[in-house]
Protein backbone atom coordinates (compact mmCIF):
# COMPACT_ATOMS: atom_id res chain seq x y z
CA UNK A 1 65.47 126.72 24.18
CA UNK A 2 67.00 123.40 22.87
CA UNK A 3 69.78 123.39 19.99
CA UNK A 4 73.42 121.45 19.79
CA UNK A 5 76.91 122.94 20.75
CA UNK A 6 80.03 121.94 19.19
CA UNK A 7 82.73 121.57 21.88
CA UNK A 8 85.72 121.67 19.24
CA UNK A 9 87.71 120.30 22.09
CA UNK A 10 86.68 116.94 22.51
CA UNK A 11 84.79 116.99 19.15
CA UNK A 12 81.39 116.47 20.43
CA UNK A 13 77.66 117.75 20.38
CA UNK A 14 76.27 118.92 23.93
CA UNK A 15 72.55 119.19 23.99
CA UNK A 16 71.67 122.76 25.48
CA UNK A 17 67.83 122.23 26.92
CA UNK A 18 66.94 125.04 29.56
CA UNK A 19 63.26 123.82 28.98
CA UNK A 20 64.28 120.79 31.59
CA UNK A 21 64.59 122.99 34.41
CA UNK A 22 60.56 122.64 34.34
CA UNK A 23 60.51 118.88 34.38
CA UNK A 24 58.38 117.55 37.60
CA UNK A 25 60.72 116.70 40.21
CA UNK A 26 60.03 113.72 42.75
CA UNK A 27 56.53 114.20 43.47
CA UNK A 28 54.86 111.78 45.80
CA UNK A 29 53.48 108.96 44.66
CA UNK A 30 49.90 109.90 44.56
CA UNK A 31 50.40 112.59 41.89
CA UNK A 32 53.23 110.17 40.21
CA UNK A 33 52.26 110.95 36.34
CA UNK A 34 53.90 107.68 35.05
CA UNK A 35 50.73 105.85 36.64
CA UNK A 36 47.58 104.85 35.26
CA UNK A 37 45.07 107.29 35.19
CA UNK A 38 42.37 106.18 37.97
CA UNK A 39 38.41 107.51 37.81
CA UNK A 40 38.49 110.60 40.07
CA UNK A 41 41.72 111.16 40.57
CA UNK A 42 44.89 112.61 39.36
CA UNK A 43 45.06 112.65 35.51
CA UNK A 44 48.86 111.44 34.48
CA UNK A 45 50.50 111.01 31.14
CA UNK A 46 48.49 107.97 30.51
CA UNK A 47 44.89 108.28 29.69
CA UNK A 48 43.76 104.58 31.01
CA UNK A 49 43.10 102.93 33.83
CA UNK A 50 45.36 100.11 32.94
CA UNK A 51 48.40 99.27 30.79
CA UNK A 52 50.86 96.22 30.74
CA UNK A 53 54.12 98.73 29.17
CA UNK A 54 53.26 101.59 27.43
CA UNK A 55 55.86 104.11 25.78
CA UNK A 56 55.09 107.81 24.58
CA UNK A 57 57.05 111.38 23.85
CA UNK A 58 58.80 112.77 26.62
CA UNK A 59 56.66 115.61 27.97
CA UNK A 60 60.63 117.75 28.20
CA UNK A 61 62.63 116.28 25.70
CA UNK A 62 65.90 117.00 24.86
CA UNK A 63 65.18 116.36 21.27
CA UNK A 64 62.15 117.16 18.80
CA UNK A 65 60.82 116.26 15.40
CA UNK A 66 60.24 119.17 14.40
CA UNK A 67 62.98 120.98 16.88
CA UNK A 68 62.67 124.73 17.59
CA UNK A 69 64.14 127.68 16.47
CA UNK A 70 68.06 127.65 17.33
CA UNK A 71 68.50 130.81 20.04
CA UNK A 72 72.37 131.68 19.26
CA UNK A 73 74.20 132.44 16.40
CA UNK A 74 77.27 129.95 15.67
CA UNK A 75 80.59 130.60 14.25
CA UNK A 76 82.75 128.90 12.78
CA UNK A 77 84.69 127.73 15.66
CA UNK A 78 81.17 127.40 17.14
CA UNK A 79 78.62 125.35 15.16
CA UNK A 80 75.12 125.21 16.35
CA UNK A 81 72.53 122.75 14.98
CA UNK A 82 68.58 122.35 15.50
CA UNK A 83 68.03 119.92 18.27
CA UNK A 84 66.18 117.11 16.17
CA UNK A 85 65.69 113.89 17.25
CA UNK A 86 63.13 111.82 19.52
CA UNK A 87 62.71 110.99 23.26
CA UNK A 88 60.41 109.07 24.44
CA UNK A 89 59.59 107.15 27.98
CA UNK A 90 58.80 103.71 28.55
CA UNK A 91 57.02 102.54 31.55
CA UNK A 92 57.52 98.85 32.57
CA UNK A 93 54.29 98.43 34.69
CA UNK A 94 51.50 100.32 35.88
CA UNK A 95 52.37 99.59 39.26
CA UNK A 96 54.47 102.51 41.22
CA UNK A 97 56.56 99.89 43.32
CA UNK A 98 57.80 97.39 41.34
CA UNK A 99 60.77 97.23 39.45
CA UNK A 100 62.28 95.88 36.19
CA UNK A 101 63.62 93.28 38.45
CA UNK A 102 60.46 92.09 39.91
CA UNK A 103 58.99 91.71 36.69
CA UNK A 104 58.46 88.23 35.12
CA UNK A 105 60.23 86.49 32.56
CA UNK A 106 57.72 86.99 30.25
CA UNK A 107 56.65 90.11 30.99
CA UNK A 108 60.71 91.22 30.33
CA UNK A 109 60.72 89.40 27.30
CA UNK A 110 57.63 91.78 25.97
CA UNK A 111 60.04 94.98 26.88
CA UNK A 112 62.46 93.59 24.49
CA UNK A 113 60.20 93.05 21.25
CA UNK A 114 58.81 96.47 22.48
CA UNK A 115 62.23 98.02 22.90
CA UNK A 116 62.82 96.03 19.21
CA UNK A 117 60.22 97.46 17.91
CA UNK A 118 61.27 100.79 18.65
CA UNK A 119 64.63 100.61 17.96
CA UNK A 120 63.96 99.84 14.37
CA UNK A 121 60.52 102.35 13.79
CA UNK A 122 62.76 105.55 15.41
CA UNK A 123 65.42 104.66 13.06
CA UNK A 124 63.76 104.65 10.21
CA UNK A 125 63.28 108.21 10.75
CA UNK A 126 65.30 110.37 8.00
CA UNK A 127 67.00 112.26 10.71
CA UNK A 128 68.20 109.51 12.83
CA UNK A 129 71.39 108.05 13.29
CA UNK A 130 71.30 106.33 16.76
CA UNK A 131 68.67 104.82 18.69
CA UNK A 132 69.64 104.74 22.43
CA UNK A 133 67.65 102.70 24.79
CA UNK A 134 68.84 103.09 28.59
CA UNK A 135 67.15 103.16 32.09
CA UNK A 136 68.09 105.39 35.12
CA UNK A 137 67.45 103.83 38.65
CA UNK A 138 67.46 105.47 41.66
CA UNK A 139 68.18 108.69 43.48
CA UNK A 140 71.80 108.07 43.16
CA UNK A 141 72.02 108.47 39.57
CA UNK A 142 69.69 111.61 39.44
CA UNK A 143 66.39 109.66 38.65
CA UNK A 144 63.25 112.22 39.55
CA UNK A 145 60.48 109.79 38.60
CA UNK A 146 60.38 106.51 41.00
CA UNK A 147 57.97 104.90 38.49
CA UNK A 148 59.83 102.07 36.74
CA UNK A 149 60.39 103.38 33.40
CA UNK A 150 63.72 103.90 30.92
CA UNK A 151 64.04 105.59 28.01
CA UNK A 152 65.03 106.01 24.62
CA UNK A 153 66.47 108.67 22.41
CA UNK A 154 66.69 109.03 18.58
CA UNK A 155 70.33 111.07 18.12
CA UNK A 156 70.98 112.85 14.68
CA UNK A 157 74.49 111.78 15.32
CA UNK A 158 76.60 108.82 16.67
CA UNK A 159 76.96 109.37 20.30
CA UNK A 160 80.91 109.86 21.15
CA UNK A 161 81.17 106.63 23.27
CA UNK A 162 79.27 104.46 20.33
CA UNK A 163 81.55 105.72 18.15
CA UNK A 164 84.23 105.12 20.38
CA UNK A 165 82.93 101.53 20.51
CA UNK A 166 81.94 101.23 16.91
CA UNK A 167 86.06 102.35 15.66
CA UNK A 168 87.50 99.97 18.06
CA UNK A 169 85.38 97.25 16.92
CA UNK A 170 86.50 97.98 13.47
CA UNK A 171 90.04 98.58 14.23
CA UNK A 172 90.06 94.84 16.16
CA UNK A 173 88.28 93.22 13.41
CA UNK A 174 90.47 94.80 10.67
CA UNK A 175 93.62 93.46 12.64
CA UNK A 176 92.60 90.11 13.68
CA UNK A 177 89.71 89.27 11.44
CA UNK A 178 87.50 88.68 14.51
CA UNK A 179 84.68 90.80 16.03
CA UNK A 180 86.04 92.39 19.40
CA UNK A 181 83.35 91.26 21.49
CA UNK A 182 82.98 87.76 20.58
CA UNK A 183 86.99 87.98 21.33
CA UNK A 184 85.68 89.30 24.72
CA UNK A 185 83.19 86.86 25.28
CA UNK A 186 85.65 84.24 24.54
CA UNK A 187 87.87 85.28 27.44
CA UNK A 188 85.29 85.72 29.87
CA UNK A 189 84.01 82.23 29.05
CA UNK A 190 87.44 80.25 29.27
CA UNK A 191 88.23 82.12 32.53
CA UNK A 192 84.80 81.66 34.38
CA UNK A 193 85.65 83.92 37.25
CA UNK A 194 84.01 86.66 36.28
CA UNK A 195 81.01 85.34 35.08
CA UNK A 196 77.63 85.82 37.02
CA UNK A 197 74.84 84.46 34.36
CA UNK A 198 75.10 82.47 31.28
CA UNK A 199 72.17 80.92 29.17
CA UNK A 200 71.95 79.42 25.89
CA UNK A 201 71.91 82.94 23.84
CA UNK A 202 73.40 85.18 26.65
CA UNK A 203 76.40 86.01 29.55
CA UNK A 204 76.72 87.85 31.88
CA UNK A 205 79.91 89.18 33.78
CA UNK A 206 82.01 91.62 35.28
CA UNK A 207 84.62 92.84 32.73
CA UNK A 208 87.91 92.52 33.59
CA UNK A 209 88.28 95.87 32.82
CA UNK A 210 85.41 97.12 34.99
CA UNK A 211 85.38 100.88 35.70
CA UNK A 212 82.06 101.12 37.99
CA UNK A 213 81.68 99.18 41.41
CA UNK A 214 80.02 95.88 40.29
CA UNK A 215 79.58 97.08 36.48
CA UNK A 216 78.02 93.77 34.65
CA UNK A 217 78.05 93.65 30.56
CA UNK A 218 75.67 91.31 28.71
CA UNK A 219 76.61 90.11 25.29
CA UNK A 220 75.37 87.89 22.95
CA UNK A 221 76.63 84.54 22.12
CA UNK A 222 76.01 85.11 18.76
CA UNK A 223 77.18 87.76 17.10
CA UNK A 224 74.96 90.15 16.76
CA UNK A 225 74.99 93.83 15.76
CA UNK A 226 71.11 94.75 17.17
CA UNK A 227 68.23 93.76 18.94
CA UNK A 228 66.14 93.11 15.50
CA UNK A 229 68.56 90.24 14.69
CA UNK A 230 67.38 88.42 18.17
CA UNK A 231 65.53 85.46 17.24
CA UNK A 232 62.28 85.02 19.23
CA UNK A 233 64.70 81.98 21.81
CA UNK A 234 67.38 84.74 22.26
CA UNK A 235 65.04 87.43 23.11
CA UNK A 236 63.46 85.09 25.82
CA UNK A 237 66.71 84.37 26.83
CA UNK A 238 68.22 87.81 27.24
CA UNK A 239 64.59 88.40 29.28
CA UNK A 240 66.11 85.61 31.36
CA UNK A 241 69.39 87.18 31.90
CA UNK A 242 68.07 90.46 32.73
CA UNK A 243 66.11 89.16 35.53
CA UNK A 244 68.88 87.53 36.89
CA UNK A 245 71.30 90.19 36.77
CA UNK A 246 68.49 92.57 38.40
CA UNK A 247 67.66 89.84 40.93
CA UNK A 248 71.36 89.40 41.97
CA UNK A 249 72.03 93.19 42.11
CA UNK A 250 69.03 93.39 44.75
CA UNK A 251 70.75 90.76 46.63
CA UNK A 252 73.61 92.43 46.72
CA UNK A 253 72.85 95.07 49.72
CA UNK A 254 68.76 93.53 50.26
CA UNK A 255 67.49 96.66 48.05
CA UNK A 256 66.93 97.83 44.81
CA UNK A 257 70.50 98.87 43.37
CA UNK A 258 70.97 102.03 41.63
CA UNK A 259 72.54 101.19 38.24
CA UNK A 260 72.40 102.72 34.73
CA UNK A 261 71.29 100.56 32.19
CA UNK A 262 72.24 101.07 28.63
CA UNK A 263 71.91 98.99 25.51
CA UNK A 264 74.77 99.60 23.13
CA UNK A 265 73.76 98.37 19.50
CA UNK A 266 74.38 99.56 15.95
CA UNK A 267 73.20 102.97 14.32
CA UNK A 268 70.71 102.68 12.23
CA UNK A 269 72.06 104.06 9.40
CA UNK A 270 74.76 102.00 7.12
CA UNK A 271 75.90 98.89 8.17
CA UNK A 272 78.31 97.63 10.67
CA UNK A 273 78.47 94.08 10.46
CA UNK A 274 82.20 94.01 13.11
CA UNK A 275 80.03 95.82 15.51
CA UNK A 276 78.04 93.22 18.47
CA UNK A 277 74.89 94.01 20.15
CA UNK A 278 75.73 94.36 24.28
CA UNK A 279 73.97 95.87 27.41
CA UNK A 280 76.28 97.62 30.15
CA UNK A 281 75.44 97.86 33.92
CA UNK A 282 76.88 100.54 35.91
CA UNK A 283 76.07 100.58 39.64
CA UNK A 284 77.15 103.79 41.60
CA UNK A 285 77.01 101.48 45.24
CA UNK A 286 80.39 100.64 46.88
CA UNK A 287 78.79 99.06 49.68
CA UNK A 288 75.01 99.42 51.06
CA UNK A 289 75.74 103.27 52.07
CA UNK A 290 79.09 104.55 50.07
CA UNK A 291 78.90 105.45 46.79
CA UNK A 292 81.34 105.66 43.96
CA UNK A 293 81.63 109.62 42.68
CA UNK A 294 83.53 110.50 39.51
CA UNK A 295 85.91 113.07 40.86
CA UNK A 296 88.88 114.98 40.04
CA UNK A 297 90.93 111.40 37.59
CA UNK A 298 87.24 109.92 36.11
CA UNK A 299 85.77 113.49 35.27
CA UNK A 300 88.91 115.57 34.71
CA UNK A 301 91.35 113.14 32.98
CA UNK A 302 89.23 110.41 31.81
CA UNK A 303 90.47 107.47 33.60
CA UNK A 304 88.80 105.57 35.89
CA UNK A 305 89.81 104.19 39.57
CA UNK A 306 87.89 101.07 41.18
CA UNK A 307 88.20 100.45 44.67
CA UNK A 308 87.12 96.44 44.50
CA UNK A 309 88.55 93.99 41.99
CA UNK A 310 86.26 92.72 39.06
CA UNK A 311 87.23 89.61 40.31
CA UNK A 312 85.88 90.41 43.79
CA UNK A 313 83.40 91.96 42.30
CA UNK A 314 81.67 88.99 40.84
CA UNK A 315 81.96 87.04 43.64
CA UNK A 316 80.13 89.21 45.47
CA UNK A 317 77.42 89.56 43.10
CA UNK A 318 77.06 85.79 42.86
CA UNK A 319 76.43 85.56 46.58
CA UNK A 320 79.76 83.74 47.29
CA UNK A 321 81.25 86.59 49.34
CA UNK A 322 79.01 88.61 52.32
């Protein structure tokens, strides 16, 4: 079973997939089906013995081309919808241990004309209207598969916090004439404290707004709406920048930081020139052992609570603080 909800209250799909109950579930590294498939041994998901990155269809995805039959009947305070759309998995590196992070510069750089690549083949699909690219790391934000790997999903709809993004940008640039995030950018720049990375193309900081412990945001110099307007220079240089930012987070407690990784871009349908191509970090570690839950205000109301200053918070991350 797999079909959309309409929750009229928030005016929002919810993907209904009981088929993910089945999904394989932390198995031990031996039978880890994100790895190459060895001569006499386990068969995985990949059918070679080797592979630099390799991306393919999500054995349990929460959306199909074609998508199956919808189960309920809607109403018409209740829409249902078929659950098309595309998810697929891409693994970094054929070896189980190493992460995004450890990674080189180049090798990085060939994950972003691969995740380029995809962004603009999956959205040339009649039926898509968002290409979202993200990675989950770590037990602590529900990964099941240690294998270094993200993901990306082709929506049939603008996801609500894109859109949220997408109408502010709009609103800001209708006021002001500016785009939002070069506005952003801007700040961060002339105030320096928050900044943790900067390159010719790229910067990285905490936003002073900051809702997650240690939350970083990329953004583009130049303004930007997706990955396919990268020049070849920028796309080394955001490979640069997403080393860094990996490298400091590891530094941070001496081990690989959960985080969510998400790259916020344009839909691929229409155009939305105010709208500037970003990534967003969000770290669930506190400190080396405490984590940050969403509880009763972040869950409930909407409104987030951080313990730590994003001030603070880029200090620590640039090492100036133990």
């Amino acid at each position: 079973m797999s079909e959309l909800r309409w929750n009229p209250q928030l005016q929002q799909w919810v993907i209904v997939a009981t088929h993910r109950q089945d999904r394989t579930y932390k198995p031990p590294a031996e039978f880890c089906p994100l790895c190459p498939t060895k001569p006499g041994q386990f068969p995985t998901e990949i059918p070679a013995e080797n592979y630099e990155i390799v991306v393919f269809e999500n054995k349990f995805p929460s959306l199909k081309t074609p998508p199956p039959e919808i189960d309920v009947a809607g109403s018409q305070i209740y829409p249902v919808a078929p659950s098309v759309g595309v998810c697929e998995v891409i693994c970094y590196s054929p070896d189980h241990n190493r992460t995004l992070g450890d990674q080189s510069v180049e090798h990085i750089y060939n994950l972003v004309q691969v995740w380029t690549d995809r962004y603009q083949e999956i959205g040339a699909k009649e039926e898509i209207e968002y290409v979202f690219i993200f990675e989950n790391r770590g037990e602590a934000v529900g990964v099941t598969l240690h294998h270094p790997h993200g993901q990306i999903y082709g929506f049939p709809f603008i996801p609500p916090i894109l859109q949220k993004e997408l109408n502010s940008a709009k609103e800001h640039h209708t006021k002001t004439g500016n785009c939002l995030y070069c506005d952003i950018l801007k700040q961060e720049l002339e105030d320096q404290i928050r900044v943790i990375d900067q390159n010719h193309s790229f910067a990285a900081f905490v936003p002073f707004f900051a809702r997650f412990p240690f939350e970083v945001h990329i953004l583009a110099r130049r303004h930007v709406s997706s990955l396919a307007e990268l020049t070849d220079e920028e796309q080394y240089d955001l490979a640069k920048t997403l080393k860094q930012v990996i490298t400091l987070y590891d530094r941070l407690f001496d081990k690989p930081l959960p985080y969510l990784m998400v790259l916020h871009q344009s839909p691929t349908k229409n155009v939305y020139d105010e709208y500037h191509f970003h990534i967003e970090f969000y770290p669930f570690n506190q400190t080396a052992t405490r984590l940050k839950y969403l509880a009763g205000v972040e869950s409930g109301a909407g409104t987030f609570i951080t313990d730590m200053s994003p001030e603070y918070q880029a200090k620590k991350i640039r090492g100036e603080i133990k």
